[in-house]
Protein backbone atom coordinates (compact mmCIF):
# COMPACT_ATOMS: atom_id res chain seq x y z
CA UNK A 1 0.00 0.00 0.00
CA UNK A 2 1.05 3.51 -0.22
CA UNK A 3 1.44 5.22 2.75
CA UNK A 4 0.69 8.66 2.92
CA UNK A 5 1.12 10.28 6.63
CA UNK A 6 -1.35 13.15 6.23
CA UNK A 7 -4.95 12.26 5.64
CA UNK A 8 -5.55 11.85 1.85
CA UNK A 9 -7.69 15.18 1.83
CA UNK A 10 -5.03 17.29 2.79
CA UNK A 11 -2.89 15.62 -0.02
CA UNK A 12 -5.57 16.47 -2.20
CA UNK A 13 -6.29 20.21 -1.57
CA UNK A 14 -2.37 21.11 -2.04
CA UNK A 15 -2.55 18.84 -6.24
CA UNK A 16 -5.66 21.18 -6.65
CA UNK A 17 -3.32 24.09 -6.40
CA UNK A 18 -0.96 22.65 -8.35
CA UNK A 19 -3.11 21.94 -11.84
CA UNK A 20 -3.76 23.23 -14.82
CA UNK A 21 -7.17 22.20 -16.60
CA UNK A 22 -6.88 21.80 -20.37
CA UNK A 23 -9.10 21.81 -22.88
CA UNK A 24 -9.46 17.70 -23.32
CA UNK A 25 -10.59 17.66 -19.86
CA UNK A 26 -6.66 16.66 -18.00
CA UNK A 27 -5.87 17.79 -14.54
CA UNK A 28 -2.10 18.44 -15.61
CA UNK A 29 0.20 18.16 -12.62
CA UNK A 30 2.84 21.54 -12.41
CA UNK A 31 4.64 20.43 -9.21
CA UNK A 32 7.58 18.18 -9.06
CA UNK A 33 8.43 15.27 -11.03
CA UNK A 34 10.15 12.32 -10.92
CA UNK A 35 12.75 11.15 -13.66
CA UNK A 36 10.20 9.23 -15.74
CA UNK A 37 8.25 12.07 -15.98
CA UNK A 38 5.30 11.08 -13.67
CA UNK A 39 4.44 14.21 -10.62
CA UNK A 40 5.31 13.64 -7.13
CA UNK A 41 4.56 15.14 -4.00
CA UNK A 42 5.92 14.98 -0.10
CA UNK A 43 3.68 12.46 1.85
CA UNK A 44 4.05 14.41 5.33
CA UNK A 45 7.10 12.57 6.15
CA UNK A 46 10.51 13.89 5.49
CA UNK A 47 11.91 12.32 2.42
CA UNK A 48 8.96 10.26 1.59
CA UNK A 49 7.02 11.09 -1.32
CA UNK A 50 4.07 9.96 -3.67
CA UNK A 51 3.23 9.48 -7.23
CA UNK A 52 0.28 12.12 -7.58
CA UNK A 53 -1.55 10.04 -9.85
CA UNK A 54 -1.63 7.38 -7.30
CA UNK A 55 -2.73 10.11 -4.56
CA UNK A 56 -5.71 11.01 -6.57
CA UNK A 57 -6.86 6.97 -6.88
CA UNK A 58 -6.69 6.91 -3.11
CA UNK A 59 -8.51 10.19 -2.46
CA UNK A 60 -10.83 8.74 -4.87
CA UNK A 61 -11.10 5.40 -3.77
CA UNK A 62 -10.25 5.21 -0.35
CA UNK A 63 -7.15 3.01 -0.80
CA UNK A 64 -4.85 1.33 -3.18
CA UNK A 65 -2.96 -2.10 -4.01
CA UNK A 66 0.69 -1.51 -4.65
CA UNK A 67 0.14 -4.42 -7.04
CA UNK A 68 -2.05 -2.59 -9.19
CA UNK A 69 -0.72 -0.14 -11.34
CA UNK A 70 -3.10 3.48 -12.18
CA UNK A 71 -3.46 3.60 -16.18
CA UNK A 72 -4.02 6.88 -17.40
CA UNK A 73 -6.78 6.49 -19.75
CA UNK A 74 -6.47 9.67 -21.09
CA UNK A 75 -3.41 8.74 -22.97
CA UNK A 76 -5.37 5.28 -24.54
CA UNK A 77 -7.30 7.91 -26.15
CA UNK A 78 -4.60 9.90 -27.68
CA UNK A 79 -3.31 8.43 -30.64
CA UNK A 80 -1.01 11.13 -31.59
CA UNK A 81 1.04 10.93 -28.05
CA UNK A 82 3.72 8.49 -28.22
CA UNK A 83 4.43 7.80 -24.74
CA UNK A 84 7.62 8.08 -23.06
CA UNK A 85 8.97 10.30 -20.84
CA UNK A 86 7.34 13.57 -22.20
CA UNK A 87 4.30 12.20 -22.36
CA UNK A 88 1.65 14.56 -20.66
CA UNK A 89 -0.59 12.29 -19.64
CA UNK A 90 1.69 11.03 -17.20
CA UNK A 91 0.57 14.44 -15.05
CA UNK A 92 -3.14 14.33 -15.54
CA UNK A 93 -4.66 14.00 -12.19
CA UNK A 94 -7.95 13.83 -13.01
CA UNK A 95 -9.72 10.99 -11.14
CA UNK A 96 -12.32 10.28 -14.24
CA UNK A 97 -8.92 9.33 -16.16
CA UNK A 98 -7.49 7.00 -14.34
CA UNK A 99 -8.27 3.60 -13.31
CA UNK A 100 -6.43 1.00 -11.37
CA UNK A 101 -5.85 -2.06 -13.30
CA UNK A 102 -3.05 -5.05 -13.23
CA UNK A 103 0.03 -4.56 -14.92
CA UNK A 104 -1.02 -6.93 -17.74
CA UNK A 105 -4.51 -4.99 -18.07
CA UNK A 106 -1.88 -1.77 -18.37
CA UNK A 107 0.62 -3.08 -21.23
CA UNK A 108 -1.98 -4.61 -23.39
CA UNK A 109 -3.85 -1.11 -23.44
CA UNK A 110 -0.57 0.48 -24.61
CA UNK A 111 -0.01 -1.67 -27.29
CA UNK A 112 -0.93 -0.04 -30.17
CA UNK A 113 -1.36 -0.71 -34.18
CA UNK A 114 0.75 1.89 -35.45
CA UNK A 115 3.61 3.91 -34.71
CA UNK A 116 3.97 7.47 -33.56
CA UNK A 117 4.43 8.12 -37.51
CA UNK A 118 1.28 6.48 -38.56
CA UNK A 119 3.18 3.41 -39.63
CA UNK A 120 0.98 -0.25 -39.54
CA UNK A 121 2.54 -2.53 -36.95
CA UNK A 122 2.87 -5.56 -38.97
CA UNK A 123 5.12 -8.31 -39.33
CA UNK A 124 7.31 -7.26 -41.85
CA UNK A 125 6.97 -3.76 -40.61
CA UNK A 126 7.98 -4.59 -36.93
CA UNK A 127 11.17 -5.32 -34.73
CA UNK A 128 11.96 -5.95 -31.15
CA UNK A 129 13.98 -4.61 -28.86
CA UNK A 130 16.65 -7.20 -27.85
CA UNK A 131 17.36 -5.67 -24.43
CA UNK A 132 13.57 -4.33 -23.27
CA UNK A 133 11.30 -5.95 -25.79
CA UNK A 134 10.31 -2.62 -27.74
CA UNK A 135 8.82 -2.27 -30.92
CA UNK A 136 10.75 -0.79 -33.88
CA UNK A 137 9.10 0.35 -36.55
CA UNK A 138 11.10 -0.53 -39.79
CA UNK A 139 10.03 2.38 -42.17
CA UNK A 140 10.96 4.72 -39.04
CA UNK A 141 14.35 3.37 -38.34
CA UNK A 142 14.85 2.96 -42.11
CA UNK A 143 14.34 6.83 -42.29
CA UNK A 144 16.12 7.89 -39.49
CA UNK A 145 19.06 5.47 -40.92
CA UNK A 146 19.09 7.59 -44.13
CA UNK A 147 18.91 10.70 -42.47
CA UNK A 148 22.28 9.88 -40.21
CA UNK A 149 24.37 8.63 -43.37
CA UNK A 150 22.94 11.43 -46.36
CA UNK A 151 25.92 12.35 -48.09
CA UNK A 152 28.55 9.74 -46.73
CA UNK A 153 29.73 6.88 -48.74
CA UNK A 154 29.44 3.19 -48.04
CA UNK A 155 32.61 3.14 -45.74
CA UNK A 156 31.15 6.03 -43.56
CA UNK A 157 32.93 8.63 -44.52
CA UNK A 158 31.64 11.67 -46.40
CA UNK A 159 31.20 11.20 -50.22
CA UNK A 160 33.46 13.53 -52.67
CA UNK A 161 30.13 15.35 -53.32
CA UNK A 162 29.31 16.28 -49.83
CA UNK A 163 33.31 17.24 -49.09
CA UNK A 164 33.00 19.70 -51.99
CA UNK A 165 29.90 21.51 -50.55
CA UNK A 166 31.42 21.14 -46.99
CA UNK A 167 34.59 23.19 -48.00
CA UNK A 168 32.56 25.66 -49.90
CA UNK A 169 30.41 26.23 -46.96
CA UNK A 170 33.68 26.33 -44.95
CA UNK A 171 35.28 28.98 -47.72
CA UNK A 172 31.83 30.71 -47.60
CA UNK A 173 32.00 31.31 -43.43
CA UNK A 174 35.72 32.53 -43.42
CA UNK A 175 35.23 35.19 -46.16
């Protein structure tokens, strides 16, 4: 369970100063955060402190399993946000957004058919992850493989072309 050593209330009243409403209906968090981007905030013991998503569950609720995980159903319904850190749905606070599910219930909602880009997740068009499991979107990382070697040669090194307009770039700087 989380503890929290004020009541929940109290909690509460001090996220409520803390938000910003926006138009799709989020509470977004504007308090700390923690390094994966979720909000946090002291639970009335020095040191100790509380993801605020999970705060607003238990002011909600009453209580909460630490093996149940708060899935921010806000961000199911996005299909533009890609996740990640920067995602922010990871600050709404909004109590009709969230609901307390099982870790399994939680990654099968993320899974989704296409790529940030709008790319189908199919077989041919998907890789994994060797060390975290990950999707990889081929066309993406095809892309973003052409972008990193435009104007270099096969052996990684710029291509006579591109060393031409680098010096004249150079050239056109100096004078």
């Amino acid at each position: 369970m989380t503890t929290l050593y004020v009541a929940p209330e109290v909690l509460w009243e001090r996220i409520t100063k803390r938000i910003v409403i926006t138009p799709s209906g989020c509470w977004l968090w504007r308090g700390a955060t923690i390094s994966t981007g979720y909000g946090c905030i002291g639970t009335g013991k020095k040191g100790k402190s509380a993801l605020v998503h999970r705060v607003a569950v238990i002011v909600r609720d009453g209580a909460l399993d630490d093996a149940l995980t708060v899935d921010h159903m806000c961000h199911n319904a996005d299909q533009a946000c890609s996740g990640g850190v920067t995602c922010r749905h990871r600050l709404c606070v909004n109590p009709e957004h969230l609901d307390v599910v099982t870790i399994a219930v939680n990654t099968q909602r993320r899974m989704r058919d296409h790529c940030p880009k709008g790319h189908s997740y199919t077989p041919e068009n998907t890789k994994f992850r060797k060390d975290n499991g990950r999707r990889i979107c081929v066309t993406c990382q095809k892309a973003n493989a052409a972008k990193r070697t435009k104007g270099y040669g096969k052996r990684g090194r710029p291509s006579k072309a591109a060393q031409v307009a680098l010096a004249a770039r150079h050239l056109a700087d100096t004078a």
